[in-house]
Protein backbone atom coordinates (compact mmCIF):
# COMPACT_ATOMS: atom_id res chain seq x y z
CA UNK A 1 -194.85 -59.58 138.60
CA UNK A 2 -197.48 -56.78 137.86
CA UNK A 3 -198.91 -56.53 134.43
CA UNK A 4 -197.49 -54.31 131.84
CA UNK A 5 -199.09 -52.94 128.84
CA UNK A 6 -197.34 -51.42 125.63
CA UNK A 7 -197.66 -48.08 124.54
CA UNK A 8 -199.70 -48.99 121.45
CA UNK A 9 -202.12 -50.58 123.95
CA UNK A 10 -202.05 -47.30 126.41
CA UNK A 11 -202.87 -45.05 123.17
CA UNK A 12 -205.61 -47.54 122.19
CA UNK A 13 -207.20 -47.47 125.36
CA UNK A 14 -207.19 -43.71 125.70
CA UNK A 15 -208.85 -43.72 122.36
CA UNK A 16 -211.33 -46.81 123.80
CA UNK A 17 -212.18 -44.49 127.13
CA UNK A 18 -212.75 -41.02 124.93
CA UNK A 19 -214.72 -42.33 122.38
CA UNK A 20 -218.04 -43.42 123.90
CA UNK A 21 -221.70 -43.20 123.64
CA UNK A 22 -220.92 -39.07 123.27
CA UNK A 23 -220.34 -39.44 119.53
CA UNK A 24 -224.05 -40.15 119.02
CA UNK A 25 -224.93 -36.48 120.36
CA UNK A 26 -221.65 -34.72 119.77
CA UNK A 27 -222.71 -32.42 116.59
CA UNK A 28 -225.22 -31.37 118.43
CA UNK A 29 -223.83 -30.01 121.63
CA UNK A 30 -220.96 -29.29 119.19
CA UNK A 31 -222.70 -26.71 116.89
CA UNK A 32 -225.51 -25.44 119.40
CA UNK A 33 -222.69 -22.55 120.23
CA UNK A 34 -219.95 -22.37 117.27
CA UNK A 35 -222.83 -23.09 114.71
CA UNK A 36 -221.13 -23.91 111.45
CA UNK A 37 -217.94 -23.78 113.13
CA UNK A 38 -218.29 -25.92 115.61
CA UNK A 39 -215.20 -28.49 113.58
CA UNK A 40 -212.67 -26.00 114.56
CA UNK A 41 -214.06 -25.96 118.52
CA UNK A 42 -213.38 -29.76 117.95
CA UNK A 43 -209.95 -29.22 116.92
CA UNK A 44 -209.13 -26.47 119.45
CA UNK A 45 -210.60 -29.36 122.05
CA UNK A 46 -208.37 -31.97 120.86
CA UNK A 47 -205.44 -29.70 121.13
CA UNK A 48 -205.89 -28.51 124.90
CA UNK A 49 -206.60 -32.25 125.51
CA UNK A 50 -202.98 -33.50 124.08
CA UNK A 51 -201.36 -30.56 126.01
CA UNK A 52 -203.36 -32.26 129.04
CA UNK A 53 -201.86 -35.89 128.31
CA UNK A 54 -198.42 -33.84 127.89
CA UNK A 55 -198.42 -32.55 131.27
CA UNK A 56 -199.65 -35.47 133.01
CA UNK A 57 -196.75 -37.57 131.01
CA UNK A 58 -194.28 -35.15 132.62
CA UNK A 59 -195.66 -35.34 136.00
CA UNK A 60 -195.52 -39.16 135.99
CA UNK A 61 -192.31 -39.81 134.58
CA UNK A 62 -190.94 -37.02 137.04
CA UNK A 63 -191.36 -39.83 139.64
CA UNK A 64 -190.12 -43.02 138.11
CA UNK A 65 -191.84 -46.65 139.25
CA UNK A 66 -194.27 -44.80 141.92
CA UNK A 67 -197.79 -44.51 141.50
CA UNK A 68 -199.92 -41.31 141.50
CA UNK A 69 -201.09 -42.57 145.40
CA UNK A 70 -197.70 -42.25 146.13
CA UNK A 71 -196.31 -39.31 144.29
CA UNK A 72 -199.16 -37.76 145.73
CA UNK A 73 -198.73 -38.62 149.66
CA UNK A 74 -194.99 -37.51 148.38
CA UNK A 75 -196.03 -33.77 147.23
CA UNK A 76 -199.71 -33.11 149.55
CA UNK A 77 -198.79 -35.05 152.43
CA UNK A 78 -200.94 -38.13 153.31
CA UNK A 79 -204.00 -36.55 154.57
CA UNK A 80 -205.05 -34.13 151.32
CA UNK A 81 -203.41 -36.79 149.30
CA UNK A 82 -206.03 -39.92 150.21
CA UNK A 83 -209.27 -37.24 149.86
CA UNK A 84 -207.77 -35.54 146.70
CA UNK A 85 -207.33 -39.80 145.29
CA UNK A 86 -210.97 -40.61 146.81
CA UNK A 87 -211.96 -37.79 144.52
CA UNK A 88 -211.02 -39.45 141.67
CA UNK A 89 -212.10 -42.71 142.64
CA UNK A 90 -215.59 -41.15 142.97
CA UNK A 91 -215.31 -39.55 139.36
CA UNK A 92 -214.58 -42.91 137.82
CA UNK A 93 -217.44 -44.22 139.46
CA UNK A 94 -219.90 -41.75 138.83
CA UNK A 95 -218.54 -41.32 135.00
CA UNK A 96 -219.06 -44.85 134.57
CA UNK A 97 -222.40 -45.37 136.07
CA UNK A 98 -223.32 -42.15 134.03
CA UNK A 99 -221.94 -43.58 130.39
CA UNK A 100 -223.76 -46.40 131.40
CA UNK A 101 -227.29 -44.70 131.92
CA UNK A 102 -226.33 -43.23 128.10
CA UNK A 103 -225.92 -46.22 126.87
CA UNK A 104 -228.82 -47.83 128.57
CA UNK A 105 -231.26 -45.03 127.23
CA UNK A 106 -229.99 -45.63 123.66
CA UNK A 107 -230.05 -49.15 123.41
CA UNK A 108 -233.87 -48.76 125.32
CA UNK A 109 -234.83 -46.23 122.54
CA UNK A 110 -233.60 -48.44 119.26
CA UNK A 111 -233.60 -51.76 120.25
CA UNK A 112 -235.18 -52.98 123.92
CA UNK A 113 -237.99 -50.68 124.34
CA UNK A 114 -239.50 -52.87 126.75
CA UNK A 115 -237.14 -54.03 128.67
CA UNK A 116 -236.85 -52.41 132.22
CA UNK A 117 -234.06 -49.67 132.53
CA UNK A 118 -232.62 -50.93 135.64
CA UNK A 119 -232.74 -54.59 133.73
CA UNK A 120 -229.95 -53.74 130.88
CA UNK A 121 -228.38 -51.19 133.67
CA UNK A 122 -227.45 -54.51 135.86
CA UNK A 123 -226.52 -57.16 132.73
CA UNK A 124 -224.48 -54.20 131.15
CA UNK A 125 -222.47 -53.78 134.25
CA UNK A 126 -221.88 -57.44 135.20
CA UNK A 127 -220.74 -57.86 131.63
CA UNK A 128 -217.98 -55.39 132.23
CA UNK A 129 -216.90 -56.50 135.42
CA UNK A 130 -215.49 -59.76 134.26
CA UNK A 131 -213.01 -58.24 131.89
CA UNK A 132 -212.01 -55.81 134.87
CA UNK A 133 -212.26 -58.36 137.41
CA UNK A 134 -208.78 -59.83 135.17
CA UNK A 135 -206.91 -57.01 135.27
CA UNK A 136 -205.37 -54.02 132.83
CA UNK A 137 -203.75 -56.93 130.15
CA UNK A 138 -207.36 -57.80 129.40
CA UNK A 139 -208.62 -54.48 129.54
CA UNK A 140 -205.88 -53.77 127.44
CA UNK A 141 -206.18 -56.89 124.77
CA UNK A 142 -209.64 -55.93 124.81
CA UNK A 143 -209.33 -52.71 123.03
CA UNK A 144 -206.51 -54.03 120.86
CA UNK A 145 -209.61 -56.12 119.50
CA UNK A 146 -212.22 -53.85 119.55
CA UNK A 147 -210.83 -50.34 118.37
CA UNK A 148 -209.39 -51.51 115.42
CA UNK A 149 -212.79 -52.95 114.10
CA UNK A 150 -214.48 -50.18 115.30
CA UNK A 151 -212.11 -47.35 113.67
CA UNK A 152 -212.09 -49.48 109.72
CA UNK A 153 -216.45 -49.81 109.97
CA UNK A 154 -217.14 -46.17 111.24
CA UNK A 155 -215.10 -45.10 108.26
CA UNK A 156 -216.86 -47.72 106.11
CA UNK A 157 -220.52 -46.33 106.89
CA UNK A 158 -219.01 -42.63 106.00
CA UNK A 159 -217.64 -43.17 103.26
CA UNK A 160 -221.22 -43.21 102.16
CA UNK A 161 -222.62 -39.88 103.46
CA UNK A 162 -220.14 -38.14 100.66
CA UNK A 163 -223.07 -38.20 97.75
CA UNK A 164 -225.69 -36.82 100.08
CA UNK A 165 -223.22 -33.94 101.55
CA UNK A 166 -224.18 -30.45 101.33
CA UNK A 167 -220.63 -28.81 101.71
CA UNK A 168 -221.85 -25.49 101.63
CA UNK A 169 -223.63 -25.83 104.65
CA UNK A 170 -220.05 -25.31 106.17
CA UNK A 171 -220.22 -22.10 105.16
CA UNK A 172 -219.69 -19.40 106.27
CA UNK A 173 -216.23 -19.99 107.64
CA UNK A 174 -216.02 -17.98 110.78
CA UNK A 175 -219.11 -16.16 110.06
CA UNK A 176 -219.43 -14.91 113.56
CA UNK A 177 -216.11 -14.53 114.27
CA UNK A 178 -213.99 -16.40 117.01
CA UNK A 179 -216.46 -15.59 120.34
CA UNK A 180 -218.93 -18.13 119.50
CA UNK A 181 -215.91 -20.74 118.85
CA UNK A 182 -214.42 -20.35 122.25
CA UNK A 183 -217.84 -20.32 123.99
CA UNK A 184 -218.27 -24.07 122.75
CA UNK A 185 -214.64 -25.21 123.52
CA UNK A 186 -215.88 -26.09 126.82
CA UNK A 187 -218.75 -28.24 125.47
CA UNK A 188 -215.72 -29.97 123.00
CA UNK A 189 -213.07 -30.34 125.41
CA UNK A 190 -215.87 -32.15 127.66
CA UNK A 191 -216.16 -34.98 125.27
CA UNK A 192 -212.70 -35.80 125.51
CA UNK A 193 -212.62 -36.54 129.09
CA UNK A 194 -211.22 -40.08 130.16
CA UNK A 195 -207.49 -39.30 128.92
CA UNK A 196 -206.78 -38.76 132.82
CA UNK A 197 -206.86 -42.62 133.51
CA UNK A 198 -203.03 -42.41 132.41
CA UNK A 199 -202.49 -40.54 135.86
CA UNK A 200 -202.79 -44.07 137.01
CA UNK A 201 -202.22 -46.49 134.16
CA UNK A 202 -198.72 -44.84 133.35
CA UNK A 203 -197.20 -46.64 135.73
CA UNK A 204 -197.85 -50.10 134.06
CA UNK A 205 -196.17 -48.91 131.14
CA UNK A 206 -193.02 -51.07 129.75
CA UNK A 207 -191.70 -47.77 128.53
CA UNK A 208 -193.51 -44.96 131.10
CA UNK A 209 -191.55 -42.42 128.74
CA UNK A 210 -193.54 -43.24 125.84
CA UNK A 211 -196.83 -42.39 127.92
CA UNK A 212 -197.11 -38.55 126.33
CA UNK A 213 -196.08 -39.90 122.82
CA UNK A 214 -198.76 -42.63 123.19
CA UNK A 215 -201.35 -40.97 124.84
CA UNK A 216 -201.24 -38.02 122.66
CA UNK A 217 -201.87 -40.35 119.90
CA UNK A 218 -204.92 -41.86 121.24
CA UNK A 219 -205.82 -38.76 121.75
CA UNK A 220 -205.58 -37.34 118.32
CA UNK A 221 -207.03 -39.94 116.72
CA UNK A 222 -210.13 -39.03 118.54
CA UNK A 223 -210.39 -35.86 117.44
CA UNK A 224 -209.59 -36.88 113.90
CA UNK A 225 -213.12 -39.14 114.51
CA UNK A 226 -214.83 -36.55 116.01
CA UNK A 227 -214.06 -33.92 113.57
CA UNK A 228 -215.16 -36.42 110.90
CA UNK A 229 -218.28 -36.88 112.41
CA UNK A 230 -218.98 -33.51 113.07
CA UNK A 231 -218.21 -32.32 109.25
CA UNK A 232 -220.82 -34.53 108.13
CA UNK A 233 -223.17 -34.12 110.47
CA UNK A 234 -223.13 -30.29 109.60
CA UNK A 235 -222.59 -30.93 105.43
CA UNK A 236 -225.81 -33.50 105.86
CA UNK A 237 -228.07 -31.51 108.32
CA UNK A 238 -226.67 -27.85 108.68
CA UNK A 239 -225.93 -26.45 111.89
CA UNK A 240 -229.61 -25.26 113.12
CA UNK A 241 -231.52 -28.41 111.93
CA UNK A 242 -228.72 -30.46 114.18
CA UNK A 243 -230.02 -29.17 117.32
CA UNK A 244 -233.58 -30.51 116.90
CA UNK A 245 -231.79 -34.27 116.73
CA UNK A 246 -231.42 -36.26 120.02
CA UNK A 247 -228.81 -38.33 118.03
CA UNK A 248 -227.58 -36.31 115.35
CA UNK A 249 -224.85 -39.38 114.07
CA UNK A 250 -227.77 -42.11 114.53
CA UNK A 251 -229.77 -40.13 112.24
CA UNK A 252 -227.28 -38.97 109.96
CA UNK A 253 -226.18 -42.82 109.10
CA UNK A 254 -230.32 -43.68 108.93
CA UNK A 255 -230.19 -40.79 105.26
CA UNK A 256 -227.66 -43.58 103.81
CA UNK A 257 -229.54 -45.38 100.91
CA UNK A 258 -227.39 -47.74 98.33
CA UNK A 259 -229.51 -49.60 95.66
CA UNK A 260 -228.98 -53.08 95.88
CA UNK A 261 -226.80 -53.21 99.15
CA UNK A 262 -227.08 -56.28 101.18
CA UNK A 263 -227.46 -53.62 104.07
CA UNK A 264 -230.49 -51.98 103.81
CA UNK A 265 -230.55 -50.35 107.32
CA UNK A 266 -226.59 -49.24 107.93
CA UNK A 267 -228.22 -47.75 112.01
CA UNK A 268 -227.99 -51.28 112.80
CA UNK A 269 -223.98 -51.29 111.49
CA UNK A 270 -223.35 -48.31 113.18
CA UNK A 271 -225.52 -49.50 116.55
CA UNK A 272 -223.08 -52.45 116.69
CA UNK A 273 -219.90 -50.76 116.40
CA UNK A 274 -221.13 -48.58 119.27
CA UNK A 275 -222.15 -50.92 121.91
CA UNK A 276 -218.38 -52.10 121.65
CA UNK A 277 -217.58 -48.56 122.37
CA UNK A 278 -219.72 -47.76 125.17
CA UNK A 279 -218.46 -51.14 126.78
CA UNK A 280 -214.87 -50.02 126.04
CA UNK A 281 -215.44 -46.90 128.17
CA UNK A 282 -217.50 -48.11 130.75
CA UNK A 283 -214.55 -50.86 131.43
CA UNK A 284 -211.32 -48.75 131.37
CA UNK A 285 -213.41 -46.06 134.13
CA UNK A 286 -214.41 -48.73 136.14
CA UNK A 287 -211.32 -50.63 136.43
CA UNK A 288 -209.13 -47.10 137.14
CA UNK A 289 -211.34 -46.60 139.68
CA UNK A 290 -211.36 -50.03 141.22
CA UNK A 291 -207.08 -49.81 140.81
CA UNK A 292 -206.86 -46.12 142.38
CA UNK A 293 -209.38 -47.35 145.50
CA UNK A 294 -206.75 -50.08 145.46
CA UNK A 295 -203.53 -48.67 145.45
CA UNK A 296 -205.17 -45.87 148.36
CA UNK A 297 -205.65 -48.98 150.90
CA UNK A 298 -202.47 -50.73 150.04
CA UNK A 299 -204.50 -54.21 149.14
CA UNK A 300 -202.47 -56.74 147.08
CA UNK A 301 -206.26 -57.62 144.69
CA UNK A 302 -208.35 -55.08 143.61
CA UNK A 303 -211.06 -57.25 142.90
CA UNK A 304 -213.11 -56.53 146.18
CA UNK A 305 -212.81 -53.19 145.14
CA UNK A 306 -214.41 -54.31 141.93
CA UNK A 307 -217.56 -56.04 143.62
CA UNK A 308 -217.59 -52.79 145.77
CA UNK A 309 -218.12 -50.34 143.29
CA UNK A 310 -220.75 -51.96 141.04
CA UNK A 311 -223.23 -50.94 143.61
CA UNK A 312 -221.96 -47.14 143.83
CA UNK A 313 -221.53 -47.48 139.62
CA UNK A 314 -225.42 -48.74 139.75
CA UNK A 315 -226.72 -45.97 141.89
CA UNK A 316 -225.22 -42.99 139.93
CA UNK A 317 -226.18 -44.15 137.00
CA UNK A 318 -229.83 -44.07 138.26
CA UNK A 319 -229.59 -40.23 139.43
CA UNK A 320 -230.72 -39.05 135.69
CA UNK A 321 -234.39 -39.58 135.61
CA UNK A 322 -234.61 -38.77 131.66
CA UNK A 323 -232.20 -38.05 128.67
CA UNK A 324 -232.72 -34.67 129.55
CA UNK A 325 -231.37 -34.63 133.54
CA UNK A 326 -228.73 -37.40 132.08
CA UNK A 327 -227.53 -34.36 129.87
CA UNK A 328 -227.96 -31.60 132.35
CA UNK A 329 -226.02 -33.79 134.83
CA UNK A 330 -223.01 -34.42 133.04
CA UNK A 331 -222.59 -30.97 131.67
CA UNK A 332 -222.35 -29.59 135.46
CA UNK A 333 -220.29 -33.16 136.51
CA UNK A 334 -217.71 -32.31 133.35
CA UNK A 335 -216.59 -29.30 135.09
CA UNK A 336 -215.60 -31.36 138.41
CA UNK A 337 -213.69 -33.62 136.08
CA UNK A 338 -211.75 -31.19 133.74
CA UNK A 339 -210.65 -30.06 137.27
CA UNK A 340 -209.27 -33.74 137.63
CA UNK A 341 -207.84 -33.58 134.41
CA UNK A 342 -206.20 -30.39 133.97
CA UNK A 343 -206.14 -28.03 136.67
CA UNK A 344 -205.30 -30.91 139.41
CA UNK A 345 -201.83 -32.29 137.34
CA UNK A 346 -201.02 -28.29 136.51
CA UNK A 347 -201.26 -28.23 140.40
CA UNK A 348 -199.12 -31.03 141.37
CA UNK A 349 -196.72 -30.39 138.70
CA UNK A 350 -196.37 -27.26 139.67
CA UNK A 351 -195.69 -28.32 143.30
CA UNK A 352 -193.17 -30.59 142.31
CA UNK A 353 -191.31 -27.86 140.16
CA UNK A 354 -191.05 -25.34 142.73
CA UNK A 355 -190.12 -27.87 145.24
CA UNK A 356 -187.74 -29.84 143.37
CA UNK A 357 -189.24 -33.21 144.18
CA UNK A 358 -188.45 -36.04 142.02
CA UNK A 359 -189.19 -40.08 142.65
């Protein structure tokens, strides 16, 4: 029998895949366009990203018990269905090799700074290839553990930043109007990619008709975090000082000072909750893409595809050669995927509406 996850656990790990290493530079790509704004470009973000998960929810379920392989073949034709499916493969590998070059450049800059890059690259990845080696019910138990404890100590390390707060740096609400707003939805909407691993984890549902409920839950959670941390990153810093930070949240968390605390550096509590959440990401991309490479050759294991793609994973992440390429790289590569995630499913369920095709 295949595993099966719940719908709890498919709107945890949508919640484990969006919320990665981007929340450490997220106010400041955030605000470099919608300035003081820039919470409502997060909100507009989150929106068009449940709308996403909506669609792909209806797609899937239109075609009960097949996978997106085979709905695929069903609506393209085998041909344009295998290349459109490599495509995706190829995101999840690049994504992943890419969140882990983020990840590897942080944890370089704070903590290892003399430890080789390619060094934490290789441990970081073997690490994650264990739990996806087992399958979707670890990958799934996995965030069931980790999100939780992640969620309750991100809120605990806020709830300090309320004393230092300078609210009026909000201010002024819509001061130049809506243009600059929708200019930085792109930039928002970008940091909520890795929803579109339910095209091919929907499947595995108990209930597959919970997916959009679900999803659209992990989803909005998310953006309740990310407009959190964007609130106070602009109430601590204001809007222009955020984009001289590399890591506006880091360095927002590194202002909290409590007399007496037993925690006297609360960067090393928020350091630890994020190297869950990198690993969290890097797992449920890698894994996807190890399952879709599977279900395209009709294998029984997906593990070879596993060993496979750590090589690939290893090699994109080395394309960067500084934080700076790293960012310039996945701006341009978050266009090919909001392709993947929205205008691909509009496609296909727009094919199957005109065409009447059902599973």
């Amino acid at each position: 029998m295949e595993d099966r996850i719940s719908g709890s656990q498919l709107a945890l790990i949508v919640l484990g895949v969006i919320v990665g290493v981007g929340i450490l530079n997220l106010p400041r790509t955030v605000t470099e366009t919608a300035k003081t704004d820039g919470w409502i470009a997060v909100i507009i973000g989150g929106m068009i990203s449940i709308l996403a998960v909506l669609l792909i929810s209806l797609l899937t379920t239109r075609f009960p018990g097949k996978s997106m392989v085979e709905f695929v073949n069903l609506l393209l034709g085998k041909w344009i269905g295998s290349i459109l499916i490599l495509g995706y493969v190829l995101y999840f590998f690049v994504f992943a090799g890419v969140v882990a070059r983020q990840f590897v450049e942080v944890v370089k800059l704070f903590l290892l700074p003399k430890t080789p890059i390619e060094v934490l690259i290789i441990a970081m990845l073997l690490t994650c290839a264990y739990p996806v080696l087992h399958g979707i019910n670890i990958i799934a138990r996995l965030n069931e553990f980790i999100m939780p404890l992640a969620l309750f100590f991100l809120l605990f390390v806020f709830v300090f930043l309320f004393r230092d707060a300078k609210w009026d740096n909000l201010l002024p609400f819509l001061g130049e109007g809506w243009l600059p707003i929708i200019e930085g939805v792109p930039n928002t909407f970008f940091s909520y990619l890795g929803f579109e691993v339910i095209l091919f984890m929907i499947p595995y549902m108990e209930q597959p008709r919970d997916a959009g409920k679900m999803a659209s839950t992990g989803v909005a959670v998310s953006m309740v975090l990310y407009l959190v941390i964007v609130v106070f990153a602009i109430a601590t810093f204001g809007a222009e000082d955020l984009q001289q930070l590399m890591y506006p949240t880091l360095s927002m968390v590194q202002y909290i000072m409590v007399p007496g605390a037993f925690i006297e550096r609360f960067e090393s509590v928020l350091m630890s909750v994020w190297i869950p959440l990198a690993f969290t990401t890097i797992n449920v991309l890698f894994f996807t893409g190890s399952l879709a490479m599977n279900k395209l050759t009709g294998m029984n294991d997906h593990r070879i595809y596993v060993i496979l793609a750590l090589p690939v994973i290893y090699i994109s992440s080395l394309i960067p050669n500084n934080v700076a390429e790293i960012s310039d790289f996945m701006e341009i590569f978050s266009y090919y995927g909001s392709i993947l995630a929205l205008g691909v499913p509009l496609l296909l369920w727009g094919i199957a509406w005109i065409r009447k095709k059902r599973g």
